[in-house]
N, C-alpha and C. Protein backbone atom coordinates (compact mmCIF):
# COMPACT_ATOMS: atom_id res chain seq x y z
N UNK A 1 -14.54 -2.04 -34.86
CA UNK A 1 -14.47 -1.14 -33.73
C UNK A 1 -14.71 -1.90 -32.42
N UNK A 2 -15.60 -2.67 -32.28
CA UNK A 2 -16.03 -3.63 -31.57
C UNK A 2 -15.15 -4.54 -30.61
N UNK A 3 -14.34 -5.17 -31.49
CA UNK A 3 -13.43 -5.84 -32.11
C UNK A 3 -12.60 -5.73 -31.36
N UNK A 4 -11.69 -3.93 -31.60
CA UNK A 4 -10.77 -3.73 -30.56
C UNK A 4 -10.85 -3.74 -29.68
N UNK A 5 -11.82 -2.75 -29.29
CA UNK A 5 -12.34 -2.80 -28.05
C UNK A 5 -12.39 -3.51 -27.11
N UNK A 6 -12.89 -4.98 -27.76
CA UNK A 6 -12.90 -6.00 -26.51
C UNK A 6 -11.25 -6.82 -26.34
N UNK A 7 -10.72 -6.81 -27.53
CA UNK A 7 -9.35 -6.85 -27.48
C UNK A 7 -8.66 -6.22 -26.24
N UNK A 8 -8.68 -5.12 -26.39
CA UNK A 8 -7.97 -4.44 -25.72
C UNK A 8 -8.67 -4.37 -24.26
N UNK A 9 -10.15 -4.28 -23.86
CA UNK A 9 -10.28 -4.95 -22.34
C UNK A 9 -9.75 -6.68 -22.21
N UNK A 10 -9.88 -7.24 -22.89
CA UNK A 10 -9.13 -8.30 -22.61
C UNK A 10 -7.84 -8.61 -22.34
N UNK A 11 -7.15 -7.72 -22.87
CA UNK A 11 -5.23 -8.01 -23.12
C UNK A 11 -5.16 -6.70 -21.43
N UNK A 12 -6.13 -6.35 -21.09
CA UNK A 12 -5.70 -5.19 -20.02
C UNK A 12 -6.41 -6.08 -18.63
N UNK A 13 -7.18 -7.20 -18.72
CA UNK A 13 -7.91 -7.65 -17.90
C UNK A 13 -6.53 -8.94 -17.61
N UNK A 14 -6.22 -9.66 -18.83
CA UNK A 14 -4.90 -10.57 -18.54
C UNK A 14 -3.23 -10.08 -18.31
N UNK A 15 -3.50 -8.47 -18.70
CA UNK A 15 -2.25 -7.72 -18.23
C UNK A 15 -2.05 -7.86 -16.19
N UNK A 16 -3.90 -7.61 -16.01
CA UNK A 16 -3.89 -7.36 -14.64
C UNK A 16 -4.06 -8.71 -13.67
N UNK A 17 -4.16 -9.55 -14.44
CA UNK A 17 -4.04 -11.00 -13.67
C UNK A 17 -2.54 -11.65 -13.96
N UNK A 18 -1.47 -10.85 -14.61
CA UNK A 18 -0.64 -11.21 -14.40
C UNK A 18 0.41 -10.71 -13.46
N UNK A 19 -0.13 -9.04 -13.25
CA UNK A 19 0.78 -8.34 -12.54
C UNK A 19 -0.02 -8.86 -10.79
N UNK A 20 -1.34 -9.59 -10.78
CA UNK A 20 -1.68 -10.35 -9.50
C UNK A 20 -0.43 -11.27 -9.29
N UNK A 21 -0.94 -11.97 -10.09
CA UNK A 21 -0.07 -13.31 -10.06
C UNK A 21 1.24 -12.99 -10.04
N UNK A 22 2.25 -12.10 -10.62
CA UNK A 22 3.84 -12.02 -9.99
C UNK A 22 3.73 -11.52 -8.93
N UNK A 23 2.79 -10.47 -8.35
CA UNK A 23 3.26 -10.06 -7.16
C UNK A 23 2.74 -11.20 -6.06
N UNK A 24 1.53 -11.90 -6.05
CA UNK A 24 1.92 -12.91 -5.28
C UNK A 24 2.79 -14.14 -5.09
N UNK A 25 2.98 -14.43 -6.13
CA UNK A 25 4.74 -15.73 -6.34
C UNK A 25 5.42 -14.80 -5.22
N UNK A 26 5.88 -13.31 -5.85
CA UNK A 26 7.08 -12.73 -5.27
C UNK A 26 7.12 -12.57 -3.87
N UNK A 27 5.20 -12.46 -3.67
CA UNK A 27 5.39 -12.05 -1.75
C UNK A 27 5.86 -13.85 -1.26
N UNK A 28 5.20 -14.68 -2.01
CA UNK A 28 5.28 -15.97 -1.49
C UNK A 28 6.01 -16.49 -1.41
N UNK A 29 7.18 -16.17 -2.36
CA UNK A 29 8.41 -17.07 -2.70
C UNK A 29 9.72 -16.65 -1.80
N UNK A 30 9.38 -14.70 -1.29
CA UNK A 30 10.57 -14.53 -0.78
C UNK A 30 10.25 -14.05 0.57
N UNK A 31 11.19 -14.39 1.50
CA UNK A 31 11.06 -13.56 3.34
C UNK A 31 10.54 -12.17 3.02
N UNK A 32 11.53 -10.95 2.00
CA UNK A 32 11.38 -10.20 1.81
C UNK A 32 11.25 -9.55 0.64
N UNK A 33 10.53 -8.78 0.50
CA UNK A 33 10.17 -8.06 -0.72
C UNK A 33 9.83 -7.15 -1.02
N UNK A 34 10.48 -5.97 -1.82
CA UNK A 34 10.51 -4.18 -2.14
C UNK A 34 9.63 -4.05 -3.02
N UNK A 35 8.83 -3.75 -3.19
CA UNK A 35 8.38 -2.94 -4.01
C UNK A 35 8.33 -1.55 -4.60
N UNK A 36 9.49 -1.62 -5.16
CA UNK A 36 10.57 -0.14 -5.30
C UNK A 36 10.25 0.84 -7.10
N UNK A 37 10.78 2.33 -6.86
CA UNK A 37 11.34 2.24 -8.07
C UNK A 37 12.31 2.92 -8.13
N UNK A 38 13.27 2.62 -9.19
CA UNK A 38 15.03 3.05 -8.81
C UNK A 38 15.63 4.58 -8.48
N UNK A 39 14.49 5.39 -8.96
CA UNK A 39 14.95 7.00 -8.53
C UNK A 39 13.95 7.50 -7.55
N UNK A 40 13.47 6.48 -6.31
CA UNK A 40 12.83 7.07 -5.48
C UNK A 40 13.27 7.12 -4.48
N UNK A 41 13.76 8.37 -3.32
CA UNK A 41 14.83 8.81 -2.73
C UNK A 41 14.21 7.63 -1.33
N UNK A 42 12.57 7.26 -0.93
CA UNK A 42 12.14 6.71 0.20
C UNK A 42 12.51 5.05 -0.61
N UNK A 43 12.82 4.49 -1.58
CA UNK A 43 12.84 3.56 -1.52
C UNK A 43 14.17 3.14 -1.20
N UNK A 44 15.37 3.77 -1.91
CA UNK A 44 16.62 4.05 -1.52
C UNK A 44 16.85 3.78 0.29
N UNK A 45 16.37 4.70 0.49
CA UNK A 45 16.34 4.91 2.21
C UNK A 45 15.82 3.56 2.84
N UNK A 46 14.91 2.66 1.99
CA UNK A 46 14.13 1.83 2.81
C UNK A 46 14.99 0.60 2.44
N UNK A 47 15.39 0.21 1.67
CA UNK A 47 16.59 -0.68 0.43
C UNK A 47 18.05 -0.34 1.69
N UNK A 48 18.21 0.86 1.48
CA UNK A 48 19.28 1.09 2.52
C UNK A 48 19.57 0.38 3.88
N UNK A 49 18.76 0.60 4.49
CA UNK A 49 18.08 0.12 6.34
C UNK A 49 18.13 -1.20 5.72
N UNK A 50 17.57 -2.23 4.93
CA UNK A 50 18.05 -3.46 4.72
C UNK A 50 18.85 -4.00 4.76
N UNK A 51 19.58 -2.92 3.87
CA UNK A 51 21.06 -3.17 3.35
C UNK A 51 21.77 -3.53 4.61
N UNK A 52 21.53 -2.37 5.68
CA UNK A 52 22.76 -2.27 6.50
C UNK A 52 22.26 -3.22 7.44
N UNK A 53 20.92 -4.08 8.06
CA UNK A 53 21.33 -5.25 8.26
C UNK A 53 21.35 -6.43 7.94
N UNK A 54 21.85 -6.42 6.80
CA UNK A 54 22.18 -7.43 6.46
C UNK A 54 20.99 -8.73 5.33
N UNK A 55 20.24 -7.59 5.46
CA UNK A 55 18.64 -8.46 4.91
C UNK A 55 19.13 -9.11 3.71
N UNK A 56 18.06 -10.10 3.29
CA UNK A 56 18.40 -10.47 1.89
C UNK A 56 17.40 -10.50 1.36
N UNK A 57 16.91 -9.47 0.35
CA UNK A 57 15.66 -9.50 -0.29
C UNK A 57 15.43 -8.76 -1.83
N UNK A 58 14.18 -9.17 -1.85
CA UNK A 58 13.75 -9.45 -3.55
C UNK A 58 13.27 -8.28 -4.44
N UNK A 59 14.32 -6.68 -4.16
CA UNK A 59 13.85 -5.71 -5.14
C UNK A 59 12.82 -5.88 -6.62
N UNK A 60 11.63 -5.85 -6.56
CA UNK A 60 10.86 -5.55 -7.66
C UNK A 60 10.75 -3.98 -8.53
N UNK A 61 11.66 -3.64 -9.12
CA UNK A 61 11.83 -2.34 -9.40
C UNK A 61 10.78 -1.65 -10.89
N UNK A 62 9.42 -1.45 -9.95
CA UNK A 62 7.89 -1.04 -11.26
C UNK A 62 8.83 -0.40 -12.04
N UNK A 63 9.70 0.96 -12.17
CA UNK A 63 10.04 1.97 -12.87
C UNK A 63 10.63 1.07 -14.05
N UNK A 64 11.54 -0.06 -14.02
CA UNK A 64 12.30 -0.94 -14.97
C UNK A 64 11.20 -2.00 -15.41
N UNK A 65 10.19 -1.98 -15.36
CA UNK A 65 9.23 -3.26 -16.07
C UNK A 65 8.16 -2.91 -16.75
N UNK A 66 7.53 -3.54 -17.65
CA UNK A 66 6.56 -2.78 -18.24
C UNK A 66 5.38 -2.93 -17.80
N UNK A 67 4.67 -3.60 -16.92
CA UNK A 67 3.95 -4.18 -16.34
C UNK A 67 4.06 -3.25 -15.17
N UNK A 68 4.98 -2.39 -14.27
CA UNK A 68 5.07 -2.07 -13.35
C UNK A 68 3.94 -0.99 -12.96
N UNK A 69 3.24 -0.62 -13.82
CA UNK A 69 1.88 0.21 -13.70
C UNK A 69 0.96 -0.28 -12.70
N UNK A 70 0.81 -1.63 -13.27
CA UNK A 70 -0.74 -2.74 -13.16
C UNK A 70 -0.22 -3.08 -11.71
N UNK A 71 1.33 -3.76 -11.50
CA UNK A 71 1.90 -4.29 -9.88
C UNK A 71 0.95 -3.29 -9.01
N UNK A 72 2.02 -2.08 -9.57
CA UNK A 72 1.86 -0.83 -8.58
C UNK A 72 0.15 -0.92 -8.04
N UNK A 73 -0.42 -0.98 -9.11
CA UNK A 73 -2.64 -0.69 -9.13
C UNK A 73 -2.63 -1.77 -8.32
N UNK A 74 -2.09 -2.94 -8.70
CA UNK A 74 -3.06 -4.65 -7.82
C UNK A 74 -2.38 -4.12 -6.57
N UNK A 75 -0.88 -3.40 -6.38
CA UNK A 75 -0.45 -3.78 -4.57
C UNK A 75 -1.84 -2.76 -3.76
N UNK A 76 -2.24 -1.52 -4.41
CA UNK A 76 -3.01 -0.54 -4.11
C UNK A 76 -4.52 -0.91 -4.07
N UNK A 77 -4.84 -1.92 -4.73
CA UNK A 77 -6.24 -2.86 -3.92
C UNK A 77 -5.76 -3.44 -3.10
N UNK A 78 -4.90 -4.27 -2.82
CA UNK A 78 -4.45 -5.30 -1.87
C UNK A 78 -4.12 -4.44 -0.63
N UNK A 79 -3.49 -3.54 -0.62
CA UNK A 79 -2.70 -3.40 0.67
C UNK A 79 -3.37 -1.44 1.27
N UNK A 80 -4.38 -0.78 0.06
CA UNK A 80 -4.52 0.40 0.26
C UNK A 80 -3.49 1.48 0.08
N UNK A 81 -2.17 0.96 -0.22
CA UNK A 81 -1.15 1.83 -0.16
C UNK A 81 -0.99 2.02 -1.59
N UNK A 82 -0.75 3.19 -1.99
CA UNK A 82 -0.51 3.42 -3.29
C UNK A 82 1.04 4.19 -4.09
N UNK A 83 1.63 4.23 -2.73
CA UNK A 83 3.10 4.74 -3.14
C UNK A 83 4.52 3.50 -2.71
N UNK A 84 5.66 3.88 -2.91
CA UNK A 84 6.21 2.92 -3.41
C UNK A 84 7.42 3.63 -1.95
N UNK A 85 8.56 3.02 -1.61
CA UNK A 85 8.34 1.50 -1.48
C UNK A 85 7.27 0.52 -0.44
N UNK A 86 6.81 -0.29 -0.86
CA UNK A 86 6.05 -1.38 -0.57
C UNK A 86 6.49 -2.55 -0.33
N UNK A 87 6.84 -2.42 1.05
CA UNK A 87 7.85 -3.75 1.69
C UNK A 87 6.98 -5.22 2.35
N UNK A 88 7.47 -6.24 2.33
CA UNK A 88 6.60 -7.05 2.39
C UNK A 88 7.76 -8.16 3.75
N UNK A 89 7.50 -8.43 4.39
CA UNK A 89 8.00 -9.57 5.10
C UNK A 89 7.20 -11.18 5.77
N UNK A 90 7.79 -11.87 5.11
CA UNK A 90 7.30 -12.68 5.82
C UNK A 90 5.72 -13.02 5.27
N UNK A 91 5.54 -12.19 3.99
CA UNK A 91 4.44 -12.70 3.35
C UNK A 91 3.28 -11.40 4.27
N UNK A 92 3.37 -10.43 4.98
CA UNK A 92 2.75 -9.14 5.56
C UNK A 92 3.10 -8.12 5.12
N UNK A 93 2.13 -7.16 4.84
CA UNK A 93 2.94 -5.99 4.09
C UNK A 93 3.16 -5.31 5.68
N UNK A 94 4.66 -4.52 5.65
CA UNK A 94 4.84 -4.23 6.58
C UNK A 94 4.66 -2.39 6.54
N UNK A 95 4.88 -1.89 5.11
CA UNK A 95 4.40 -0.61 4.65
C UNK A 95 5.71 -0.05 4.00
N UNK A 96 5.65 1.40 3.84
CA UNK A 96 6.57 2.04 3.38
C UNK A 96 7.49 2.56 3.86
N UNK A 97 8.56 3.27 3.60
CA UNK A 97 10.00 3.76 4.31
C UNK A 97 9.79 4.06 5.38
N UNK A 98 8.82 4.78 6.19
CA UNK A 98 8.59 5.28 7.42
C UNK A 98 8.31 4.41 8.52
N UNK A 99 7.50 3.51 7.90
CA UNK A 99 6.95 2.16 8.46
C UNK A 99 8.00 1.57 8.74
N UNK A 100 9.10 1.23 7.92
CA UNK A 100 10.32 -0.18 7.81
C UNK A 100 11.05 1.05 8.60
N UNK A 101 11.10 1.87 8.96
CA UNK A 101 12.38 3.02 9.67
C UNK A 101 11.50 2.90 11.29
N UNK A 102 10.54 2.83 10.92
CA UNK A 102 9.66 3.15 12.63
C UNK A 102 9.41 1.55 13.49
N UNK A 103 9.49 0.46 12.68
CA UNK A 103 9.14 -0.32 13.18
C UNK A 103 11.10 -1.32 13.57
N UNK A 104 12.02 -0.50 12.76
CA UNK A 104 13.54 -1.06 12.88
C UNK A 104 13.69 -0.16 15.10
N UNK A 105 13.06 1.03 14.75
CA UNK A 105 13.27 1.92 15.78
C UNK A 105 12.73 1.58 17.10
N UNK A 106 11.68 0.62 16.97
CA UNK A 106 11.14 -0.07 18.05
C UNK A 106 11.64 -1.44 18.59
N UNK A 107 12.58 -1.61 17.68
CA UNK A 107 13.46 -3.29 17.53
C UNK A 107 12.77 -4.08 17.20
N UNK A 108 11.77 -4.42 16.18
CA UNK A 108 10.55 -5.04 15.84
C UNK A 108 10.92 -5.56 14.31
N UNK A 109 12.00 -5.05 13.91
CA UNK A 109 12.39 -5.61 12.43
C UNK A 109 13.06 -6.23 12.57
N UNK A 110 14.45 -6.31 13.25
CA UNK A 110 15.44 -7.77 12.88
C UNK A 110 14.74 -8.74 13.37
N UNK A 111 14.14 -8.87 14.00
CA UNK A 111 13.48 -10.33 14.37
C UNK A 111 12.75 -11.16 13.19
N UNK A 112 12.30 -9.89 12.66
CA UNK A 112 11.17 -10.32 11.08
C UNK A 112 12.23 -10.83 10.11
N UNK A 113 13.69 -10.33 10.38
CA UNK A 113 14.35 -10.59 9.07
C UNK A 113 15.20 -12.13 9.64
């Protein structure tokens, strides 16, 4: 009983140092980075506004990974935000759809991209 137990805090303690560790490679490795999931109408919208200028960046889609639980939990210590999408530029979280729509509206995003 014991046994499992610590098993299973262990395999959930190296589950969560791995979903650290991809999401920082991913903020590190790319200009930009979503933290999306594929049937969410604000990530769409926020993926979109990229789209149309021209961005080039690194969709992480939690809903398609199995791990995408733990991402989602580590971005939500890291950044306080706990809903999705979770846009990142330049290695800053810049926030979610409203954020990447409010800060394009001030002319404050193509420069970042």
């Amino acid at each position: 009983m014991l046994a499992s137990r610590l098993k299973s805090f262990f395999s959930t303690k190296a589950t969560a140092m791995s979903a650290k560790q991809l999401t920082e490679t991913a903020i590190a490795s790319n200009k930009v980075v979503v933290f999306s999931k594929t049937y969410c109408p604000y990530c769409t919208k926020a993926k979109g506004l990229l789209d149309s200028l021209g961005a080039q960046y690194e969709a992480i889609e939690l809903d398609k990974r199995a791990d995408g639980a733990q991402i989602q939990a580590y971005l939500a210590e890291k950044t306080g935000q706990r809903t999705v999408p979770n846009v990142f530029i330049g290695g800053k979280q810049i926030g979610g759809c409203d954020d990447v729509h409010a800060l394009h509206a001030k002319g404050g995003l193509k420069p970042l991209l």
